[in-house]
Every structure is written in structure tokens, then in C-alpha cells.
Protein backbone atom coordinates (compact mmCIF):
# COMPACT_ATOMS: atom_id res chain seq x y z
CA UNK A 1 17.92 74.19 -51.78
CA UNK A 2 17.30 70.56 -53.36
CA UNK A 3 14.24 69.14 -52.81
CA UNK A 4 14.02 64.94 -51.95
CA UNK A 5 11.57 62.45 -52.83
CA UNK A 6 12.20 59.33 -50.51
CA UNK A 7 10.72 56.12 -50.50
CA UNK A 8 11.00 52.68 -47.96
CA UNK A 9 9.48 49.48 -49.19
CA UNK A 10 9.68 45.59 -48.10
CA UNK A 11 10.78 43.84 -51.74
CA UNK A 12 10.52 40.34 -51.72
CA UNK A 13 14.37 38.65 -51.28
CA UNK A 14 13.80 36.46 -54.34
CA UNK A 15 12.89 39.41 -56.50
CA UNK A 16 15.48 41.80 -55.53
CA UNK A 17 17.19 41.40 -58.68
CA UNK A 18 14.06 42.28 -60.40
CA UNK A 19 13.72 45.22 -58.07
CA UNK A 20 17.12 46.36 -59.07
CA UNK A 21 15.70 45.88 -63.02
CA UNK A 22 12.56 47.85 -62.21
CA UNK A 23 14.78 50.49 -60.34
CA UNK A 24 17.74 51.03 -62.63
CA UNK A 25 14.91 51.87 -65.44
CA UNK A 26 12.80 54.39 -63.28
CA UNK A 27 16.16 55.80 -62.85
CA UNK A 28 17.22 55.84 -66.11
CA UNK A 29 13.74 57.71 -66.55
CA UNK A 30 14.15 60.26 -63.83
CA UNK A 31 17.99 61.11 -64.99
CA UNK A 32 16.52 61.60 -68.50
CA UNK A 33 13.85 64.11 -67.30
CA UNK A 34 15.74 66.33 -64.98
CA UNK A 35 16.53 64.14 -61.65
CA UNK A 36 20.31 65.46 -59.81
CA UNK A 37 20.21 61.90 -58.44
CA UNK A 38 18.59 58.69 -58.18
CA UNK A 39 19.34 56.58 -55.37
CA UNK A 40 18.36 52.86 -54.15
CA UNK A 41 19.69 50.71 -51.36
CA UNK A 42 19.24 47.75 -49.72
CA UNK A 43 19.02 47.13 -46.35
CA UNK A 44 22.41 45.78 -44.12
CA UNK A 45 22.07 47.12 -40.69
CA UNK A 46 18.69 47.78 -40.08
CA UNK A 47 16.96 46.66 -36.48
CA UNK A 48 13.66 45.67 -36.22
CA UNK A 49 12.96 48.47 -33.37
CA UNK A 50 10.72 48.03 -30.48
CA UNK A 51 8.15 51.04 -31.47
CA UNK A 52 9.79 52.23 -34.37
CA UNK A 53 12.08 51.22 -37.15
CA UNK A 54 12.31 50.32 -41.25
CA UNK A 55 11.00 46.89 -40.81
CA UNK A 56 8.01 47.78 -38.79
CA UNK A 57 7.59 51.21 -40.86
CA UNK A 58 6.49 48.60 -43.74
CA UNK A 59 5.14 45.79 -41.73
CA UNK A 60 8.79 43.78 -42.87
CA UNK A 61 7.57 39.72 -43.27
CA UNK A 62 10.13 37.32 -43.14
CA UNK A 63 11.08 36.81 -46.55
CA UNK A 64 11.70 40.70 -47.37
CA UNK A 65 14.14 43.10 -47.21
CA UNK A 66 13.86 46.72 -46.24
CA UNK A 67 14.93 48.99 -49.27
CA UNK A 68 15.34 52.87 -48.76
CA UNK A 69 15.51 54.90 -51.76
CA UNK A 70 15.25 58.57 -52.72
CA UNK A 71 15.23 61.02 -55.95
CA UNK A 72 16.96 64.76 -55.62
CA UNK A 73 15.94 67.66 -57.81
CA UNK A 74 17.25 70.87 -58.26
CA UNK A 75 13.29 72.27 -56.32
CA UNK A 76 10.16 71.54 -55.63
CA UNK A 77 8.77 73.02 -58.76
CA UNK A 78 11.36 70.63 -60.90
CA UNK A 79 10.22 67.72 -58.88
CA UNK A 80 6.50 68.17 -59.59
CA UNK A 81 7.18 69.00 -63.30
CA UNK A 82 9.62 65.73 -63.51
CA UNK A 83 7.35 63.62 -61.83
CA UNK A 84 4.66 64.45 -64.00
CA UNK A 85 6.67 63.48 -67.11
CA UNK A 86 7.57 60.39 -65.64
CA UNK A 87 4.26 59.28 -64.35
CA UNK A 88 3.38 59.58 -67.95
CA UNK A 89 6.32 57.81 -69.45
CA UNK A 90 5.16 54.26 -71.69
CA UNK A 91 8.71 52.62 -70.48
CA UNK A 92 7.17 52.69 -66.40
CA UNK A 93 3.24 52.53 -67.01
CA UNK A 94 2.89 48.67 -66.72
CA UNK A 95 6.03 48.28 -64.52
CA UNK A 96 3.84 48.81 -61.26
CA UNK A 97 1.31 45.63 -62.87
CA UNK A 98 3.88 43.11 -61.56
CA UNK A 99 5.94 45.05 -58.94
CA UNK A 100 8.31 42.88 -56.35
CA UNK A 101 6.60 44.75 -53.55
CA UNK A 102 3.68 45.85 -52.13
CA UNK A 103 3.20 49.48 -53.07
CA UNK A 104 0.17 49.35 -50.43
CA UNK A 105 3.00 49.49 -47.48
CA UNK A 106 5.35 51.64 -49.30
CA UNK A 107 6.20 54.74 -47.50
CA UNK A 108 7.31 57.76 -49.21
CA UNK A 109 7.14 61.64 -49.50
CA UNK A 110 8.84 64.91 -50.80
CA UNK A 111 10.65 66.99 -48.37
CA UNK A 112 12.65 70.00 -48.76
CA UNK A 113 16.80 70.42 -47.88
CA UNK A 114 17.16 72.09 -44.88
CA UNK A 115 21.46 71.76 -44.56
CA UNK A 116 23.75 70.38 -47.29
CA UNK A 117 27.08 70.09 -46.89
């Protein structure tokens, strides 16, 4: 079954188009090293919940946007040996430096495919 790395961050509205620099890169990145997909979208119907939602997730201030993204690889053992690649790749080390969000409030994880259809 295909294993998924996603990710939710708050990206600041006036750098989205930055974001979508930084992200179409890592994805170029993560294609080139084995990634099935890569996968980034921007939030349009997305409550602020009154226990639980996206916004609140990453403590959402008022001039962000909620962005939900996630990576698919053929398994887990492709994912680690990608990610290692690409955590080592020149083209992403100083992209982090000036990110347009705060990676301190990012949420993310790796969780295996359970039903595909």
C-alpha cells in the first residue's frame, strides 16, 4: 500500500505566491527522487471549528491561510530513503532560511494507506 507524508501550515496571504515557488521546487525535488505524487492546496472552505479544525490546528492569525499538502510513495521504506535524499539536496537547504510560514506550527506526519480506491 502507498505510504503519505502530509503536512498543514498557516502561509502568510502576501507570500503565497512565494509559497507556491518554494513548493513547486520541493516538488520538482521529490518527483526527481522517487515521489508517486506531490500535492499542495490552499485553503477555500475551511471553518475555524469550535475545538477542532485547520485554522486552530496551526494557531491560523488573521493574515494567513491554511494550506494542506501531502507527498505519496510507493512505501514506507521509499519514503524514508527519498526523504533522506531530499533533505540533503543543495536546491532546498537554504529554502527553509526565509520560509513564508512558520515551520514551528506546521503539522505533519507519515501515515500508511489503509483503502485506495
Amino acid at each position: 500500500m502507498t505510504y503519505v507524508d502530509g503536512f498543514v501550515v498557516a502561509v502568510k496571504k502576501d507570500r503565497i505566491e512565494d509559497y507556491r515557488a518554494m513548493a513547486r521546487l520541493a516538488g520538482e525535488v521529490w518527483k526527481e527522487y522517487g515521489a508517486l505524487t506531490f500535492v499542495e492546496c490552499v485553503a477555500d472552505d475551511v471553518p475555524f471549528g469550535e475545538l477542532t479544525s485547520f485554522p486552530r490546528a496551526v494557531q491560523l492569525q488573521e493574515d494567513e491561510i491554511v494550506v494542506f499538502s501531502w507527498i505519496t510513495y510507493e512505501s514506507r521504506q521509499a519514503r524514508d530513503a527519498i526523504l533522506a535524499k531530499v533533505m540533503e539536496d543543495p536546491r532546498l537547504k537554504n529554502q527553509m532560511d526565509n520560509a513564508p510560514f512558520d515551520g514551528k506550527r506546521m503539522i505533519f506526519g507519515g501515515f500508511e494507506a489503509i483503502v485506495e480506491m
